[in-house]
PDB file of N, CA and C in Angstrom:
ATOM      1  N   UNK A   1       3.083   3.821  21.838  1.00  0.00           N
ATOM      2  CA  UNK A   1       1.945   3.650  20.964  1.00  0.00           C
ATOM      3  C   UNK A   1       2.438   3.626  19.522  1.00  0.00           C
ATOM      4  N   UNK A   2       1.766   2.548  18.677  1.00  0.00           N
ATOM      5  CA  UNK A   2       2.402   2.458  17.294  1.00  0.00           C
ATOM      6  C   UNK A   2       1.367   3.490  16.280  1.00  0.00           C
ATOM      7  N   UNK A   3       1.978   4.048  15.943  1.00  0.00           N
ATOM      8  CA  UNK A   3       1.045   5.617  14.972  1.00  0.00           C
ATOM      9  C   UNK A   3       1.241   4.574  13.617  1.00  0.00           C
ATOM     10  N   UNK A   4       0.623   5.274  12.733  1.00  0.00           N
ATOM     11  CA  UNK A   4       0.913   5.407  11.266  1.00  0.00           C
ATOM     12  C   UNK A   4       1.911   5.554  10.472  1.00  0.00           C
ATOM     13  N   UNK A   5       2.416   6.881  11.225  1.00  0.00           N
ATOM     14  CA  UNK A   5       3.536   7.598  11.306  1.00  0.00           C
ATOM     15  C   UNK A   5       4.731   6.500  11.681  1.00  0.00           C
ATOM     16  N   UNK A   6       4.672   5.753  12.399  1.00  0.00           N
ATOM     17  CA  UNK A   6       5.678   5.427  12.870  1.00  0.00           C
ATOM     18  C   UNK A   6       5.522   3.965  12.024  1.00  0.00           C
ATOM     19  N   UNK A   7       4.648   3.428  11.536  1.00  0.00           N
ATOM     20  CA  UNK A   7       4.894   2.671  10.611  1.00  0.00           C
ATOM     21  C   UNK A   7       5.346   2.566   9.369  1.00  0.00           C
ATOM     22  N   UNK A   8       5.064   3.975   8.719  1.00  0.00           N
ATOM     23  CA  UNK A   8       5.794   4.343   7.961  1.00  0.00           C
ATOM     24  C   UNK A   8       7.371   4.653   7.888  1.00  0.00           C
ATOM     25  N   UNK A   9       7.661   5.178   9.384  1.00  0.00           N
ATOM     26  CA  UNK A   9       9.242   5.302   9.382  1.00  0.00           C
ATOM     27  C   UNK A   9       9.611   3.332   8.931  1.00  0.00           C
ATOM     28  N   UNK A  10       8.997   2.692  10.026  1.00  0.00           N
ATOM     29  CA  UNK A  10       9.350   0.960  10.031  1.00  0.00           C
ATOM     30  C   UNK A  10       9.500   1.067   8.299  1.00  0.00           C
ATOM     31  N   UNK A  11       8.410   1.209   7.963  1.00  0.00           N
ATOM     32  CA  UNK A  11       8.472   0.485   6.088  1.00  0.00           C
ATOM     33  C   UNK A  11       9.858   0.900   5.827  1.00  0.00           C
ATOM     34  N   UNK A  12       9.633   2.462   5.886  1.00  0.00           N
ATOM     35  CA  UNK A  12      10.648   3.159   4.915  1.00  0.00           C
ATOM     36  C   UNK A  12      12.001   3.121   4.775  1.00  0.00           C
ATOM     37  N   UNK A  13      12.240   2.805   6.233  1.00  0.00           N
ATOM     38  CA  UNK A  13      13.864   2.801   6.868  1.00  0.00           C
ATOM     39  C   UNK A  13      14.270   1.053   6.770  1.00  0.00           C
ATOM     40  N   UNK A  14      13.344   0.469   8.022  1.00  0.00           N
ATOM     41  CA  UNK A  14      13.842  -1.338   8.898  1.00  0.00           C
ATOM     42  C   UNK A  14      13.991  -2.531   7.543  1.00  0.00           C
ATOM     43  N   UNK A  15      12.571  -1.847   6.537  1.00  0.00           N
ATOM     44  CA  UNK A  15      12.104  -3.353   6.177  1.00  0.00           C
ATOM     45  C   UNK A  15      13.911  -3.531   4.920  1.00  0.00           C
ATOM     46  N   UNK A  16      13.977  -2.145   3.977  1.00  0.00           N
ATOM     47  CA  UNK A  16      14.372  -2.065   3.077  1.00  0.00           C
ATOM     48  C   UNK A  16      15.592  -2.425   3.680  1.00  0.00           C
ATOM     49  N   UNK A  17      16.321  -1.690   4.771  1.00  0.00           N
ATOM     50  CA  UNK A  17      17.478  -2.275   5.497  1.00  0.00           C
ATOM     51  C   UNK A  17      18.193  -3.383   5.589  1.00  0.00           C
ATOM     52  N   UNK A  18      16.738  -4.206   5.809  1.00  0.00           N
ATOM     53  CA  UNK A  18      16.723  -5.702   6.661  1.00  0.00           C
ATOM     54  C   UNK A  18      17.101  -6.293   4.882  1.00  0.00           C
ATOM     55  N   UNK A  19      16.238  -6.173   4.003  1.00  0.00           N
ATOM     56  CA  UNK A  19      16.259  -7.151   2.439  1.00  0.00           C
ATOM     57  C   UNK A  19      17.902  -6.682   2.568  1.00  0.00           C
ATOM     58  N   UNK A  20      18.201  -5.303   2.535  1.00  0.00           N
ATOM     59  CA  UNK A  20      19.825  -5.094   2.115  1.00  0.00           C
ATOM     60  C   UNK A  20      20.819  -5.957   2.435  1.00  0.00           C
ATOM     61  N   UNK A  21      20.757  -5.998   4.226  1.00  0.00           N
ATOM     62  CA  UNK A  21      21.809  -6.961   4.682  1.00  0.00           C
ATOM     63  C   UNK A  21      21.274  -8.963   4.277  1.00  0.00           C
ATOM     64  N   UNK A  22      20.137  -9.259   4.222  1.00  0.00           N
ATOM     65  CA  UNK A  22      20.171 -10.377   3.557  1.00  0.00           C
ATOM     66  C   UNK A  22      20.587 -10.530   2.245  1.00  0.00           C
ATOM     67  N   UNK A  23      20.683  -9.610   1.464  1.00  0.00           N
ATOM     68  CA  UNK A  23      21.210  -9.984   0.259  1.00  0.00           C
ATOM     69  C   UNK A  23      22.828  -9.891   0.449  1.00  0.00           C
ATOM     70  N   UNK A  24      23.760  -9.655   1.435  1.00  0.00           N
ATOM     71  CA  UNK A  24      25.025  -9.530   1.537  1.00  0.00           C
ATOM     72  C   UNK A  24      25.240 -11.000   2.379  1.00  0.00           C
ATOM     73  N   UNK A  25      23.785 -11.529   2.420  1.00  0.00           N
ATOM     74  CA  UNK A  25      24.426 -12.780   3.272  1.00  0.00           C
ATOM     75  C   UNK A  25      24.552 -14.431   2.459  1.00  0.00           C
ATOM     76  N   UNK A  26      24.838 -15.082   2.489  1.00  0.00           N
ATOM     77  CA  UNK A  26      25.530 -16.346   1.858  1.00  0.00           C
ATOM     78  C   UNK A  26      23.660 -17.150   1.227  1.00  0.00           C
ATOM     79  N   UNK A  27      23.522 -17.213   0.269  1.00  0.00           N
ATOM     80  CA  UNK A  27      22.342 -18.073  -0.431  1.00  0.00           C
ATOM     81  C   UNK A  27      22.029 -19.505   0.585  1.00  0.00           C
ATOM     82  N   UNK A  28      20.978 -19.355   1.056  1.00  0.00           N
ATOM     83  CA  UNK A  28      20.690 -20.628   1.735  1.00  0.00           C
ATOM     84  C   UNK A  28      21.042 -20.501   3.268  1.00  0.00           C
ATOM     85  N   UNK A  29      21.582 -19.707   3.627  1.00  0.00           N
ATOM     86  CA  UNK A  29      21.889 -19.371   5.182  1.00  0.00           C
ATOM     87  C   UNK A  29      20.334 -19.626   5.764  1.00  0.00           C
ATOM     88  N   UNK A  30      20.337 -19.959   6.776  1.00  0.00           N
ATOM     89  CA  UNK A  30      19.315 -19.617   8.039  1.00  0.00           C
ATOM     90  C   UNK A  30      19.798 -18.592   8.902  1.00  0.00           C
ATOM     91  N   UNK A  31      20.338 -17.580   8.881  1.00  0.00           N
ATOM     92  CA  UNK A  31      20.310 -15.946   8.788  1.00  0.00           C
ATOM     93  C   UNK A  31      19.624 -15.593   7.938  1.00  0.00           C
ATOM     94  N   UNK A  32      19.363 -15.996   6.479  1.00  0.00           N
ATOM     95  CA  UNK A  32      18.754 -14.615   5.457  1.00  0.00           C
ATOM     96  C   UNK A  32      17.722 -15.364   5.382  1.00  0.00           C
ATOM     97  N   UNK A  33      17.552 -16.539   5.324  1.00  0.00           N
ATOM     98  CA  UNK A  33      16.205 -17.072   5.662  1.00  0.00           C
ATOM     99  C   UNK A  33      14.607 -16.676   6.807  1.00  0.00           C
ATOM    100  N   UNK A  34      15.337 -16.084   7.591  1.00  0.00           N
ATOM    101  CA  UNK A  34      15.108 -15.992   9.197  1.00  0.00           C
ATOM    102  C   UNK A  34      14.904 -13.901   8.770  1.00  0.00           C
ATOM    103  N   UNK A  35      16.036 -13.317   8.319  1.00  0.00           N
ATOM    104  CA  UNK A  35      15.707 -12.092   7.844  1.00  0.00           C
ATOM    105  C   UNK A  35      14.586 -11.807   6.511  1.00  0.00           C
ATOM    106  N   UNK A  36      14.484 -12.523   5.697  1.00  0.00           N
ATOM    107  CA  UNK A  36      13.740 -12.126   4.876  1.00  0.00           C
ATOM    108  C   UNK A  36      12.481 -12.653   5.055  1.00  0.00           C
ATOM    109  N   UNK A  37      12.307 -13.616   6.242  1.00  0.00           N
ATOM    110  CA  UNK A  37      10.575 -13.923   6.511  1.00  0.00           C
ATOM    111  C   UNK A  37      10.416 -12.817   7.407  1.00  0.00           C
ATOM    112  N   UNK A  38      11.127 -12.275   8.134  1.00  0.00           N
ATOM    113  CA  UNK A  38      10.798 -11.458   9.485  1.00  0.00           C
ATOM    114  C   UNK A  38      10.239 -10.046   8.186  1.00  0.00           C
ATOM    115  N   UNK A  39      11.156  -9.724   7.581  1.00  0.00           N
ATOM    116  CA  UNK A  39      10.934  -8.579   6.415  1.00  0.00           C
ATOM    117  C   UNK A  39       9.462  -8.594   5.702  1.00  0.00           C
ATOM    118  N   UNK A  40       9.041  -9.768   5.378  1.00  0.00           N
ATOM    119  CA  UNK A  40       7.954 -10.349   4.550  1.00  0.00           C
ATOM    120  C   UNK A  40       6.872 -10.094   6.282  1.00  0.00           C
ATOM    121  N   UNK A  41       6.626 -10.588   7.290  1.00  0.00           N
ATOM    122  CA  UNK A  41       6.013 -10.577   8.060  1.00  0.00           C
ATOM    123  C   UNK A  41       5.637  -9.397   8.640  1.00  0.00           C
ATOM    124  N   UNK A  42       7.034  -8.582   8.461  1.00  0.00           N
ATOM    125  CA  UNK A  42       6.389  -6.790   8.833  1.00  0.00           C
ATOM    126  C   UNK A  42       5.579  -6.319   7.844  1.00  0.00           C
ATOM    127  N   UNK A  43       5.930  -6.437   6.326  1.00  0.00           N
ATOM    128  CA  UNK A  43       5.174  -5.794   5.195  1.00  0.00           C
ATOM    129  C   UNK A  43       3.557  -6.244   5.258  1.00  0.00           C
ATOM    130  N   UNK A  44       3.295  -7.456   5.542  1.00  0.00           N
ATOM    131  CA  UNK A  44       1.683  -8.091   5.612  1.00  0.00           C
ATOM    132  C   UNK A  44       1.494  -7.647   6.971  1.00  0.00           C
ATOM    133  N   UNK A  45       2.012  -7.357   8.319  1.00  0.00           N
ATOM    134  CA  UNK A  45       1.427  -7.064   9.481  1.00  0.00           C
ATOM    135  C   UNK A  45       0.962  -5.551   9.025  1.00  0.00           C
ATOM    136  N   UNK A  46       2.084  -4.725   8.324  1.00  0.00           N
ATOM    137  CA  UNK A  46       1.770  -3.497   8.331  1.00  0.00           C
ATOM    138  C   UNK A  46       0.369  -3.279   7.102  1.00  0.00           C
ATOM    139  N   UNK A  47       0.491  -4.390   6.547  1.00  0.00           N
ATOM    140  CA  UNK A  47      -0.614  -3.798   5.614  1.00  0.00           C
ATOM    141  C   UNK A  47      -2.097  -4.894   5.777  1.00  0.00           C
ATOM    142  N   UNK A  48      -2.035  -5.524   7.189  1.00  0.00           N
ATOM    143  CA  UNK A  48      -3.345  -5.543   8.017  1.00  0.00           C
ATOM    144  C   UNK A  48      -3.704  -4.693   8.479  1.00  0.00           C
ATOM    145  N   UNK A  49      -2.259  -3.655   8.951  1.00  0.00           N
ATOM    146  CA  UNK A  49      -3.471  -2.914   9.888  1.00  0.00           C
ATOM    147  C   UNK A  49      -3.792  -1.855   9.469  1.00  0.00           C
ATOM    148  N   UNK A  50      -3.193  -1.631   7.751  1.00  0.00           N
ATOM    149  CA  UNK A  50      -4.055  -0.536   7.269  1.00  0.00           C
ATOM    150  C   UNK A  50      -5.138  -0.665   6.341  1.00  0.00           C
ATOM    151  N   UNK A  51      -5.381  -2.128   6.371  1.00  0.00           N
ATOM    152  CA  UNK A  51      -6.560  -2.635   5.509  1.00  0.00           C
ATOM    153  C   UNK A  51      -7.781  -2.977   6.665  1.00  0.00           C
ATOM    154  N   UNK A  52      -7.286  -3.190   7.575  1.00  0.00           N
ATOM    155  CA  UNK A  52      -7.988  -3.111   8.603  1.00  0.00           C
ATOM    156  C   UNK A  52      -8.312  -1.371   9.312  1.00  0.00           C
ATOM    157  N   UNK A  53      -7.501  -0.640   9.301  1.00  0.00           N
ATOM    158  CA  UNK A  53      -8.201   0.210   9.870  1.00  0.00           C
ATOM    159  C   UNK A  53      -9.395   1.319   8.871  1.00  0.00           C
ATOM    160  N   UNK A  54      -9.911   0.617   7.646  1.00  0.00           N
ATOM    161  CA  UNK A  54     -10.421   1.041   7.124  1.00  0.00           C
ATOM    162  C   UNK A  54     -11.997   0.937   6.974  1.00  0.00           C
TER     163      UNK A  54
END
């Protein structure tokens, strides 16, 4: 079950992680391309479902 809680670990820890290693990766790659939409797609999923659970 996905808590609050546990979305918050996701923000706090995965998303910031994920921008880190795309910025160590080559400008224009489809790796950091592919990482920084997935990054961008957690931040708006996570903040549907707390605009939604309101």
């Amino acid at each position: 079950m996905l808590t609050y809680h546990a979305l918050g670990y996701y923000g706090f820890l995965g998303i910031p992680a994920a921008l880190a290693v795309a910025r160590l990766m080559p400008a224009g790659s489809p790796a950091r391309r592919i990482l920084t939409r997935a990054a961008l797609g957690a931040l708006l999923l996570i903040a549907a479902i707390v605009a939604l659970s309101y």
